[in-house]
Every structure is written in structure tokens, then in C-alpha cells.
PDB file of N, CA and C in Angstrom:
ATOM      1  N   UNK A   1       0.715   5.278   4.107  1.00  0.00           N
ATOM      2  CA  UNK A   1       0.678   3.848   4.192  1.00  0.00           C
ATOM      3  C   UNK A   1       0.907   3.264   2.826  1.00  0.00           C
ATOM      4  N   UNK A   2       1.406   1.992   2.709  1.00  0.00           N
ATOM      5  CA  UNK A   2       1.674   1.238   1.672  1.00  0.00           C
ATOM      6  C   UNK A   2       0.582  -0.083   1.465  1.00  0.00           C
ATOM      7  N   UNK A   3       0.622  -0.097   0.149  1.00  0.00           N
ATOM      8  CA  UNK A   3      -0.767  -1.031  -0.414  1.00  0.00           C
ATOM      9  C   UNK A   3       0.133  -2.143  -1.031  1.00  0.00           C
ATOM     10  N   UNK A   4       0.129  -3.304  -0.597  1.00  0.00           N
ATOM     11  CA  UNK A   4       0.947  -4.496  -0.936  1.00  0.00           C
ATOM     12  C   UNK A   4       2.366  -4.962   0.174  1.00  0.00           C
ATOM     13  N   UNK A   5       2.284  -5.957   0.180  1.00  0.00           N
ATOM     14  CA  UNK A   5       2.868  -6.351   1.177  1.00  0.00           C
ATOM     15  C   UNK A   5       3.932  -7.835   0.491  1.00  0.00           C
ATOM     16  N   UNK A   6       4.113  -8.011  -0.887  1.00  0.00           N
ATOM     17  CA  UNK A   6       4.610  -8.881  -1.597  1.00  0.00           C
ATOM     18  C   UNK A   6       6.523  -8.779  -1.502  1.00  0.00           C
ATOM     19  N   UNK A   7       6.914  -9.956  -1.827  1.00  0.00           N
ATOM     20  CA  UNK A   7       8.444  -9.651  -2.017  1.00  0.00           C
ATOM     21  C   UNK A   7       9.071  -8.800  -2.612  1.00  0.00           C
ATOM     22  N   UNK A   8       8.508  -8.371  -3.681  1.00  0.00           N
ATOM     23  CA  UNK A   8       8.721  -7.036  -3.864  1.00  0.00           C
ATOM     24  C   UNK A   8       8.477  -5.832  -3.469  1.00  0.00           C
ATOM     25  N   UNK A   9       7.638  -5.731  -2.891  1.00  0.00           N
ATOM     26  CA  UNK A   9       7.477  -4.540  -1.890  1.00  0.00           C
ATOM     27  C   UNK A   9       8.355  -4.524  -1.014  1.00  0.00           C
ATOM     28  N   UNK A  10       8.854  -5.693  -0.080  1.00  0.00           N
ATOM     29  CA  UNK A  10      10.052  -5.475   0.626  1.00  0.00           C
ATOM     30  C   UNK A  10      11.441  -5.075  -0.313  1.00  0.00           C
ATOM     31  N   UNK A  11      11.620  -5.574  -1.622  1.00  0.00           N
ATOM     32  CA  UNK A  11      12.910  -4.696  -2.621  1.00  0.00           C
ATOM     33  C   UNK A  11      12.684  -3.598  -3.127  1.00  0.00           C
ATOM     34  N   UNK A  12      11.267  -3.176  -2.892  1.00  0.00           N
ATOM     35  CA  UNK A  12      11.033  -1.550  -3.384  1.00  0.00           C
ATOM     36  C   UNK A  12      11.492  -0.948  -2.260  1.00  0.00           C
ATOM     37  N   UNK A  13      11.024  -1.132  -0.710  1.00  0.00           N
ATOM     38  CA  UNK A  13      11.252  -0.379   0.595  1.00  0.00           C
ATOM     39  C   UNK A  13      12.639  -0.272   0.793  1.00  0.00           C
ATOM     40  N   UNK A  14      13.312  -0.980   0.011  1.00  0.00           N
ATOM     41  CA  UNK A  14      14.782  -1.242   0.702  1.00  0.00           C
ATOM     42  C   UNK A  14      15.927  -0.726  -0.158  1.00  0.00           C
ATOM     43  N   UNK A  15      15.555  -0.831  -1.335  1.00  0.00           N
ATOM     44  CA  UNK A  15      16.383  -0.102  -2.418  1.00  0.00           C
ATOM     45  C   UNK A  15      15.931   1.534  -2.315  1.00  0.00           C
ATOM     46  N   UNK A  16      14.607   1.918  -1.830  1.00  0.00           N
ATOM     47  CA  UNK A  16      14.630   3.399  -1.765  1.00  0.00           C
ATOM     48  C   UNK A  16      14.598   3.805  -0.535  1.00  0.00           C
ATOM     49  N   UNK A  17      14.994   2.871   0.813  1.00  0.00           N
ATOM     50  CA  UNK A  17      14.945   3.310   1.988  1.00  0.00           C
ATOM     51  C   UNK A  17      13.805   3.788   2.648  1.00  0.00           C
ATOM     52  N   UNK A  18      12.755   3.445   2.295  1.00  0.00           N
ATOM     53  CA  UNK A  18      11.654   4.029   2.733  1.00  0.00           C
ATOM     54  C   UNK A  18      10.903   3.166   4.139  1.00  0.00           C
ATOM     55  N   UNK A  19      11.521   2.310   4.520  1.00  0.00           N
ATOM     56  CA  UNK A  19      11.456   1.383   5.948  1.00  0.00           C
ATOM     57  C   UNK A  19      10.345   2.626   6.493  1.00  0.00           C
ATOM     58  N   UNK A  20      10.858   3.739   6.410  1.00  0.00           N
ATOM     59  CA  UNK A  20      10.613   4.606   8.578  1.00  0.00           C
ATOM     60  C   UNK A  20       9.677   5.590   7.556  1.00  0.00           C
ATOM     61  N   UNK A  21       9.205   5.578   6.209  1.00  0.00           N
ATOM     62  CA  UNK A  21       8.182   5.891   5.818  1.00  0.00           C
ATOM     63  C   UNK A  21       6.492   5.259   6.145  1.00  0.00           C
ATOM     64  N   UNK A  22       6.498   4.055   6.657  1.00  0.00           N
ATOM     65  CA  UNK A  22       5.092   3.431   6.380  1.00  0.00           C
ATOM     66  C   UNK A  22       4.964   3.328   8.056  1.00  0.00           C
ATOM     67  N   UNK A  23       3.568   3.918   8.157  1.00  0.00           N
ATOM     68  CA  UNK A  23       3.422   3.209   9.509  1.00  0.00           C
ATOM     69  C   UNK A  23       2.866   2.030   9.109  1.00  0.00           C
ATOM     70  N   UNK A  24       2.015   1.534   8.186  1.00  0.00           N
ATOM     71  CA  UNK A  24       1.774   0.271   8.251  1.00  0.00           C
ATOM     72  C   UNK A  24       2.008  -0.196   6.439  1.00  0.00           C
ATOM     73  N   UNK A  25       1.311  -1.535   6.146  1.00  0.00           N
ATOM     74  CA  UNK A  25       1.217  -1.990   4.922  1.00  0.00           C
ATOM     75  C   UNK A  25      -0.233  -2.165   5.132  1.00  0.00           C
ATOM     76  N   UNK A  26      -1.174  -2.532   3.800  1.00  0.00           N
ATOM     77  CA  UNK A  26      -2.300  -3.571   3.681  1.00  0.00           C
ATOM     78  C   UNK A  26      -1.838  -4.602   2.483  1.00  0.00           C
ATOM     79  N   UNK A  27      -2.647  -5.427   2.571  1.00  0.00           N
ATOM     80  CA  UNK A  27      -2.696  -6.444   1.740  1.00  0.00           C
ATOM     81  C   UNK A  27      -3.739  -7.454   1.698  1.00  0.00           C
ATOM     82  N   UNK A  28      -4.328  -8.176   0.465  1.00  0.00           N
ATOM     83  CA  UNK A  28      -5.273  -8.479   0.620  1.00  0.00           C
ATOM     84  C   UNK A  28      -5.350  -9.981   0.729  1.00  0.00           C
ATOM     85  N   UNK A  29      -4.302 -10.570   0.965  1.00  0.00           N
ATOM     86  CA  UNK A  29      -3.860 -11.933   1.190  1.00  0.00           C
ATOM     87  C   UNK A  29      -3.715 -11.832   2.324  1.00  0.00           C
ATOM     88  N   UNK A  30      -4.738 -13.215   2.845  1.00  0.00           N
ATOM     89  CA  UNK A  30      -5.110 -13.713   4.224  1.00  0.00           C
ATOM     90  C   UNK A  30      -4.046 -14.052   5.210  1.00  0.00           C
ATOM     91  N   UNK A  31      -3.091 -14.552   4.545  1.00  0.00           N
ATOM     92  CA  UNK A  31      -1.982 -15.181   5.084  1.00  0.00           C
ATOM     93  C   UNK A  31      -0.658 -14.219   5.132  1.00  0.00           C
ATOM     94  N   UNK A  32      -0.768 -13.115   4.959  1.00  0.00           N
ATOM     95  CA  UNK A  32      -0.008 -12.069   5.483  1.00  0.00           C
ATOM     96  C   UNK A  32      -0.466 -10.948   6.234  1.00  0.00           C
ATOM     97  N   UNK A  33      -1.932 -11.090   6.528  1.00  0.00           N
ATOM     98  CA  UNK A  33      -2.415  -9.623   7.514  1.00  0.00           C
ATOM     99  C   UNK A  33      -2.179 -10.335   8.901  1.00  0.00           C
ATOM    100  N   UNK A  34      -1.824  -9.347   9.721  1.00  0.00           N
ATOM    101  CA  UNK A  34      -1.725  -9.339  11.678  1.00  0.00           C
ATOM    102  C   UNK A  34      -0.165  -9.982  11.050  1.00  0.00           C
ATOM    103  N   UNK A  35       0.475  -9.866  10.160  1.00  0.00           N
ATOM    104  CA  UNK A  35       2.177  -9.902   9.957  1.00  0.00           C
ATOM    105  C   UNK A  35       2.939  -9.058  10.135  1.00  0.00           C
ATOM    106  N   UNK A  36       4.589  -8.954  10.051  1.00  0.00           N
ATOM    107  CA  UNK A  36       5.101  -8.272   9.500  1.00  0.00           C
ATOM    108  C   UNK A  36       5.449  -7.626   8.482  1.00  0.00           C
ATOM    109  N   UNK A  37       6.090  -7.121   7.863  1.00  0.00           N
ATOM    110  CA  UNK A  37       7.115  -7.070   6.408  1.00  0.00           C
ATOM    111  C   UNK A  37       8.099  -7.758   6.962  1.00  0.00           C
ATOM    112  N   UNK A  38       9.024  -8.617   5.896  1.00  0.00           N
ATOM    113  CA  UNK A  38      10.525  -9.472   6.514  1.00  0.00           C
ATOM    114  C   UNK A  38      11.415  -8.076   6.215  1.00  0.00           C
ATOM    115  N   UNK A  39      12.343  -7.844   7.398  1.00  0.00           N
ATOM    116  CA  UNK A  39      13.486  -7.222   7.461  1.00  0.00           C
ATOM    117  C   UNK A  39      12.862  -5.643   8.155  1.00  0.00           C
ATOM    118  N   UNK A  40      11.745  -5.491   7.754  1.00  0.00           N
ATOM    119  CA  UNK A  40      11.389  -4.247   8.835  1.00  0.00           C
ATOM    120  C   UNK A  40      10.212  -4.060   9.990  1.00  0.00           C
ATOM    121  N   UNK A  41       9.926  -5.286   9.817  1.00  0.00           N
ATOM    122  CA  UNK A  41       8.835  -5.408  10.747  1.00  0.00           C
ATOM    123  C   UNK A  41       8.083  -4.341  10.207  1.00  0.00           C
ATOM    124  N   UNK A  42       7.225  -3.769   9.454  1.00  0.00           N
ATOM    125  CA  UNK A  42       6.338  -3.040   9.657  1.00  0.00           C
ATOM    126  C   UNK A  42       4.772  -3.806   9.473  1.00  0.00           C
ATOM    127  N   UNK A  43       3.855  -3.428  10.216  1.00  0.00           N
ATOM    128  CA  UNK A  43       2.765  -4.084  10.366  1.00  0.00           C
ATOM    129  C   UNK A  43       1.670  -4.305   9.121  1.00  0.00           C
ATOM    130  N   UNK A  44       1.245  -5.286   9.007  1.00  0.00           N
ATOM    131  CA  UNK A  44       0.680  -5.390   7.522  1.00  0.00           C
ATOM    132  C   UNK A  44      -0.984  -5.949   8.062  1.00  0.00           C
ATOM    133  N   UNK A  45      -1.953  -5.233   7.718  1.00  0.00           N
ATOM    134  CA  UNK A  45      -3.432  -5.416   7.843  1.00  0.00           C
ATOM    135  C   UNK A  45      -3.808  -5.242   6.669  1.00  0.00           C
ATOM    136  N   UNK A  46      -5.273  -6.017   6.747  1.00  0.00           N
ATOM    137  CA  UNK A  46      -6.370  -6.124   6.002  1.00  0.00           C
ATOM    138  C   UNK A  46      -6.596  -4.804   5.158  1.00  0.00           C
ATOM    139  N   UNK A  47      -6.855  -4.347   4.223  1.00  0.00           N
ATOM    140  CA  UNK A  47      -7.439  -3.419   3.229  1.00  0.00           C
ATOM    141  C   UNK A  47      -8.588  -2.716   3.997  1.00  0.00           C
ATOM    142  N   UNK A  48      -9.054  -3.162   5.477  1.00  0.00           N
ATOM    143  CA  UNK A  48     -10.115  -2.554   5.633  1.00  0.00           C
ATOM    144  C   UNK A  48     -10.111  -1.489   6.704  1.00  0.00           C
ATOM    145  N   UNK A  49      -8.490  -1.536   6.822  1.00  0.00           N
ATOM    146  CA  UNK A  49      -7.938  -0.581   7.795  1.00  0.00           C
ATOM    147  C   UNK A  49      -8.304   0.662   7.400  1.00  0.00           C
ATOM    148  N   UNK A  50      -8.307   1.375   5.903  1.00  0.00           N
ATOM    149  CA  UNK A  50      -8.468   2.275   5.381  1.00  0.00           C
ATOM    150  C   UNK A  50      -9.666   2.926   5.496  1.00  0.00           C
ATOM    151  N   UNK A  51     -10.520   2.111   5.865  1.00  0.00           N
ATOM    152  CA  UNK A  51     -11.999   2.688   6.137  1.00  0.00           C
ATOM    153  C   UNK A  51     -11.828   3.618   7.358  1.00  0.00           C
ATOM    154  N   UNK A  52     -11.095   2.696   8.331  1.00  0.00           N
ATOM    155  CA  UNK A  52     -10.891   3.490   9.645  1.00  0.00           C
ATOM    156  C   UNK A  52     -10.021   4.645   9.375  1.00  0.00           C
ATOM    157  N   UNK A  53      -8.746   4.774   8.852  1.00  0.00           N
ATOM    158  CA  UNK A  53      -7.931   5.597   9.027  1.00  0.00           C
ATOM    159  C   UNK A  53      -7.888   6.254   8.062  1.00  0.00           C
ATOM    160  N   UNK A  54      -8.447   6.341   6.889  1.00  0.00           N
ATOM    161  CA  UNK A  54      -8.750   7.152   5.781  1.00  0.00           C
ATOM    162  C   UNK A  54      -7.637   8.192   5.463  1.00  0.00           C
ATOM    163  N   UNK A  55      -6.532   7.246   5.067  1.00  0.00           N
ATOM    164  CA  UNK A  55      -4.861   7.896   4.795  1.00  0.00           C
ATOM    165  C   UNK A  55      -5.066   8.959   3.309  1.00  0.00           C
ATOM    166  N   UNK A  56      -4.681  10.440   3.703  1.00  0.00           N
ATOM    167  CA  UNK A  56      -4.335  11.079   2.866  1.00  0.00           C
ATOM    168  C   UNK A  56      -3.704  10.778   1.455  1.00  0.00           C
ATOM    169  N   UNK A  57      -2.882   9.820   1.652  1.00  0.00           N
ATOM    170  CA  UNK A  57      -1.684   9.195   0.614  1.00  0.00           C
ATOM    171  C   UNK A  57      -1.643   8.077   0.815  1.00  0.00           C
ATOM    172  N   UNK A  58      -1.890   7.030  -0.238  1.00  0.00           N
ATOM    173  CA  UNK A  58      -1.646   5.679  -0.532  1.00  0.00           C
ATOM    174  C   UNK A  58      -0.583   5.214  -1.614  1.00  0.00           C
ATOM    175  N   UNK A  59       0.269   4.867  -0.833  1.00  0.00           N
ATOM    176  CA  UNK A  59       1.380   4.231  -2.056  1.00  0.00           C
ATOM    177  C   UNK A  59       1.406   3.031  -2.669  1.00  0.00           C
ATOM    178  N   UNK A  60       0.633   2.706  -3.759  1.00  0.00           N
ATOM    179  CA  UNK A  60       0.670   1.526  -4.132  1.00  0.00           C
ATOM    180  C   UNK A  60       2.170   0.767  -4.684  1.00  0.00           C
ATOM    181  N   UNK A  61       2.265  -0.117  -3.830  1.00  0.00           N
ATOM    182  CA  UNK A  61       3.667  -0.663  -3.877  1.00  0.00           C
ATOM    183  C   UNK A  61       3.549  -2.107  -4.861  1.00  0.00           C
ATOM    184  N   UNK A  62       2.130  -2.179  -5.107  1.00  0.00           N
ATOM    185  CA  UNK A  62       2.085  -3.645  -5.500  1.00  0.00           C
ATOM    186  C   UNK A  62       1.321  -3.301  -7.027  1.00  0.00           C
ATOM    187  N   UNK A  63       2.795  -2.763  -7.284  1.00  0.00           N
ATOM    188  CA  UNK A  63       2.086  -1.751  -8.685  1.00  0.00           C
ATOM    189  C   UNK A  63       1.624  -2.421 -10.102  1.00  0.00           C
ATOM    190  N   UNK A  64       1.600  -3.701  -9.630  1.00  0.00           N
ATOM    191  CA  UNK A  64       1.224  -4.712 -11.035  1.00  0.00           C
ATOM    192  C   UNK A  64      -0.172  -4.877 -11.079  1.00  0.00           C
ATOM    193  N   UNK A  65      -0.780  -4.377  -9.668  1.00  0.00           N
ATOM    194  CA  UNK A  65      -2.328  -4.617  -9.542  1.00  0.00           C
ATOM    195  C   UNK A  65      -3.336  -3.394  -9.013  1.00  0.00           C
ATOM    196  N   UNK A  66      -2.273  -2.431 -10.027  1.00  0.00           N
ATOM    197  CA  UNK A  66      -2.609  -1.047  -9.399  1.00  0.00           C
ATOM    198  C   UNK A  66      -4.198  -0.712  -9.956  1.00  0.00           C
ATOM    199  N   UNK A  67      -4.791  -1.151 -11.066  1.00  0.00           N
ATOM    200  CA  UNK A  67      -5.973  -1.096 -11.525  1.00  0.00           C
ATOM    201  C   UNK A  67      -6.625  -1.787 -10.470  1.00  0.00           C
ATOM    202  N   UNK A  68      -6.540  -2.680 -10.658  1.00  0.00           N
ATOM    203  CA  UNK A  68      -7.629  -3.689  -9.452  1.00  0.00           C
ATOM    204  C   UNK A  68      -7.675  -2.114  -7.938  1.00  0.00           C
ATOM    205  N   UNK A  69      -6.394  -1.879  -7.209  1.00  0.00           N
ATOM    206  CA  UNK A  69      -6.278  -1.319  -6.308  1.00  0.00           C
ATOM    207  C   UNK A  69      -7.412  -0.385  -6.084  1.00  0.00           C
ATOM    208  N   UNK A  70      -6.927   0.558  -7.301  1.00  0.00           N
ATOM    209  CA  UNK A  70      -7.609   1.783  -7.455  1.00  0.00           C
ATOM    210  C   UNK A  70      -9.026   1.291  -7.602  1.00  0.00           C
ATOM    211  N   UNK A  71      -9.592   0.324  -8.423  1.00  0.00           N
ATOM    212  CA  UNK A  71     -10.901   0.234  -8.316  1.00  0.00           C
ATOM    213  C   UNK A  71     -11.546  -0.376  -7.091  1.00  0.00           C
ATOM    214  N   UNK A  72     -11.058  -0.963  -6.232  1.00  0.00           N
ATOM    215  CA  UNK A  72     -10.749  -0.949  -4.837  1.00  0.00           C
ATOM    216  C   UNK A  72     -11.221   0.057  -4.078  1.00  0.00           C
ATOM    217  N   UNK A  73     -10.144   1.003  -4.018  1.00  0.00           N
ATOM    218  CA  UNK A  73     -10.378   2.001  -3.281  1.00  0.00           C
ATOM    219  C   UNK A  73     -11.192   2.722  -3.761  1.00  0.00           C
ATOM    220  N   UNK A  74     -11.673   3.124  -5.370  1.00  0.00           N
ATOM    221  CA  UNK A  74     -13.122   3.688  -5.195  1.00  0.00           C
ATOM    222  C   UNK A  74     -14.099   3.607  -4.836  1.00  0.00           C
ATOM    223  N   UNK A  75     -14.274   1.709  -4.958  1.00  0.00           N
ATOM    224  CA  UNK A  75     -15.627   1.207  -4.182  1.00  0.00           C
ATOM    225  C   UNK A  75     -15.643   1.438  -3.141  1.00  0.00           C
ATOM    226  N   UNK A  76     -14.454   1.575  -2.178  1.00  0.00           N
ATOM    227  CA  UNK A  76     -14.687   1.935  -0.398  1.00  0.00           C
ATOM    228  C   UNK A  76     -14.475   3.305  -0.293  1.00  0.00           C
ATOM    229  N   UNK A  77     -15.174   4.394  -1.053  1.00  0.00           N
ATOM    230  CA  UNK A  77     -14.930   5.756  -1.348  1.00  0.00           C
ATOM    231  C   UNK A  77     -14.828   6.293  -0.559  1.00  0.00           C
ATOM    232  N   UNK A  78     -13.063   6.142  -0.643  1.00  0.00           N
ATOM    233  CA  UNK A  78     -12.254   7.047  -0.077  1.00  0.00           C
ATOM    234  C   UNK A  78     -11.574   8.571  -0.954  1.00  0.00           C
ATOM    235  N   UNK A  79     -11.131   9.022  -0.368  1.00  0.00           N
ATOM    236  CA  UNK A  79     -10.748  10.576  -1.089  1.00  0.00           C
ATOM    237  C   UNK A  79      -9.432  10.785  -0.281  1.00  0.00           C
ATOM    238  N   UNK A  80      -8.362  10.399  -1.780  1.00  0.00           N
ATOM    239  CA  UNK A  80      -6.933  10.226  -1.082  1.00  0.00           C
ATOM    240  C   UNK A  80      -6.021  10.248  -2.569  1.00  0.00           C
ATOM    241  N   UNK A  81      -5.046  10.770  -2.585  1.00  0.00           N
ATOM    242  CA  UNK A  81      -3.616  10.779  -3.233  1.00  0.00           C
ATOM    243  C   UNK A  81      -3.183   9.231  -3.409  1.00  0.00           C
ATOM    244  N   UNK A  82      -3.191   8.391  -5.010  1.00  0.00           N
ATOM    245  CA  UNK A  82      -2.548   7.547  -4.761  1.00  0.00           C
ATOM    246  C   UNK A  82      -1.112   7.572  -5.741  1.00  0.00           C
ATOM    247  N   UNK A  83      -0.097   7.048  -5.253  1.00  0.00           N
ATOM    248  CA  UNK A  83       1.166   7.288  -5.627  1.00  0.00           C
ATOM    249  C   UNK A  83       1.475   5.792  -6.025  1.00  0.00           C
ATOM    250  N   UNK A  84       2.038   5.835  -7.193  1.00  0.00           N
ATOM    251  CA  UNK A  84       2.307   4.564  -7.522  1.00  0.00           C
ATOM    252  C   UNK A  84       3.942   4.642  -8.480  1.00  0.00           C
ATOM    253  N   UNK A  85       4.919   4.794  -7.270  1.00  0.00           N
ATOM    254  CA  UNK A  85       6.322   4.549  -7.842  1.00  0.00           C
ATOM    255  C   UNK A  85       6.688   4.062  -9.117  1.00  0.00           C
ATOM    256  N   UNK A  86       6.660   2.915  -9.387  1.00  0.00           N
ATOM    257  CA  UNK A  86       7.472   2.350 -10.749  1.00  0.00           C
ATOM    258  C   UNK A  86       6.486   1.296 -11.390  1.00  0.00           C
ATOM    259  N   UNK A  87       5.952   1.243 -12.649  1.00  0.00           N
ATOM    260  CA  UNK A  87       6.820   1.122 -13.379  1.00  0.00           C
ATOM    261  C   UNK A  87       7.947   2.807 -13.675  1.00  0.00           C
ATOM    262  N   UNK A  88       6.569   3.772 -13.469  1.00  0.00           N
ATOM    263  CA  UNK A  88       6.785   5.564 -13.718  1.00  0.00           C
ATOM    264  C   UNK A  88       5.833   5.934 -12.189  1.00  0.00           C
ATOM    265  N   UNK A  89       6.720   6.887 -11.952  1.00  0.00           N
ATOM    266  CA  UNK A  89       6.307   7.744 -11.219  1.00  0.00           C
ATOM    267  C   UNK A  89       4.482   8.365 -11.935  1.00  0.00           C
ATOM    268  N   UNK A  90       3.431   8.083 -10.988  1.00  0.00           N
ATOM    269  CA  UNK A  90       1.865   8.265 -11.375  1.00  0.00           C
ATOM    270  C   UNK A  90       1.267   9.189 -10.072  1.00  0.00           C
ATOM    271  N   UNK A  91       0.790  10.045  -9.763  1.00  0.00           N
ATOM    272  CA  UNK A  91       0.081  10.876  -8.322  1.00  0.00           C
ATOM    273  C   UNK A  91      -1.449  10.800  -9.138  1.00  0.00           C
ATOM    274  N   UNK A  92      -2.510   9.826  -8.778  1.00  0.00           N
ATOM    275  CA  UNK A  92      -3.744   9.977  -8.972  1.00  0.00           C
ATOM    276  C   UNK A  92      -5.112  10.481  -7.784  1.00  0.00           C
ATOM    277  N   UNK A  93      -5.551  11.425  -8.221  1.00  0.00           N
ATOM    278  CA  UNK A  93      -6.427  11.754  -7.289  1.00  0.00           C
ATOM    279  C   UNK A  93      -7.627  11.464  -7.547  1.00  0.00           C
ATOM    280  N   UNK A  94      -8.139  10.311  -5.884  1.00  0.00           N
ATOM    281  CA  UNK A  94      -9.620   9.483  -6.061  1.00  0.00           C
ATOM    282  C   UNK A  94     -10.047   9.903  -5.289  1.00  0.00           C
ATOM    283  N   UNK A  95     -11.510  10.526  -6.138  1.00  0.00           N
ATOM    284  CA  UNK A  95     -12.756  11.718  -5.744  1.00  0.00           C
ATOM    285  C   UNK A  95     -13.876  10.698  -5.200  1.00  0.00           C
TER     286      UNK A  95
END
């Protein structure tokens, strides 16, 4: 799953083709969860989806707020691979 759901996240998905990679997005802006993504429809929920589905791999796509993220996801301690594409390729593992 993908973490950010911003206009750029739709030019990251699309320049690396990764559409039929995400079953879903989160995001933590009110006014884009129970949405789409524009151009692939993929489904975008609340941050609190993760509690339930406790994804192996998190791709943070909304890599400008990848600190905030990660401290995020430690507080809802989860134990997962997070991948954070560009600025550089990063694989962090949160214990």
C-alpha cells in the first residue's frame, strides 16, 4: 500500500507505472479518504486502515513528510518495511 494520496503521488504512480501495484492509498487529509486517486481510481482511506491490515510494506509516496509518517507509524506500532522512493531510494525497518 501507498502512504499519500497528493498530486504528486499521482506523477510518482504514473511516471513509474506502478497504478496495478497499490491495492489502496492512505492519507491523512479528510477531504480525500472514501476517494479515489485521479486517473487510477485506486481507493484512498484513512491512516487507520493500517491497524486493520497491518501491510508488510509501506511505500511512502508523500516523501516530503516521510519523518512525520514514520513517526506515525511507530506510534500505531506497527512492524513493517517502509520504502520511500525519491528523493533516494531508503528500505527502513519499523520494530
Amino acid at each position: 500500500m501507498g502512504y499519500g494520496a497528493s498530486a504528486t503521488t499521482t506523477t510518482l504512480i504514473s511516471h513509474f507505472k506502478l497504478n496495478k501495484k497499490f491495492k489502496y492509498l492512505v492519507d491523512e487529509n479528510p477531504g480525500k479518504i472514501n476517494t479515489y486517486s485521479p486517473g487510477f481510481h485506486i481507493p484512498v482511506y484513512s491512516s487507520k486502515k493500517l491497524k486493520i491490515d497491518k501491510p508488510n510494506i509501506i511505500v511512502i509516496l508523500a516523501w516530503r513528510y516521510k519523518k512525520q509518517i514514520i513517526d506515525k507509524l511507530k506510534k500505531m506500532n506497527l512492524k513493517t518495511l517502509v520504502v520511500t522512493p525519491i528523493p533516494k531510494l531508503e528500505i527502513i525497518k519499523i520494530k
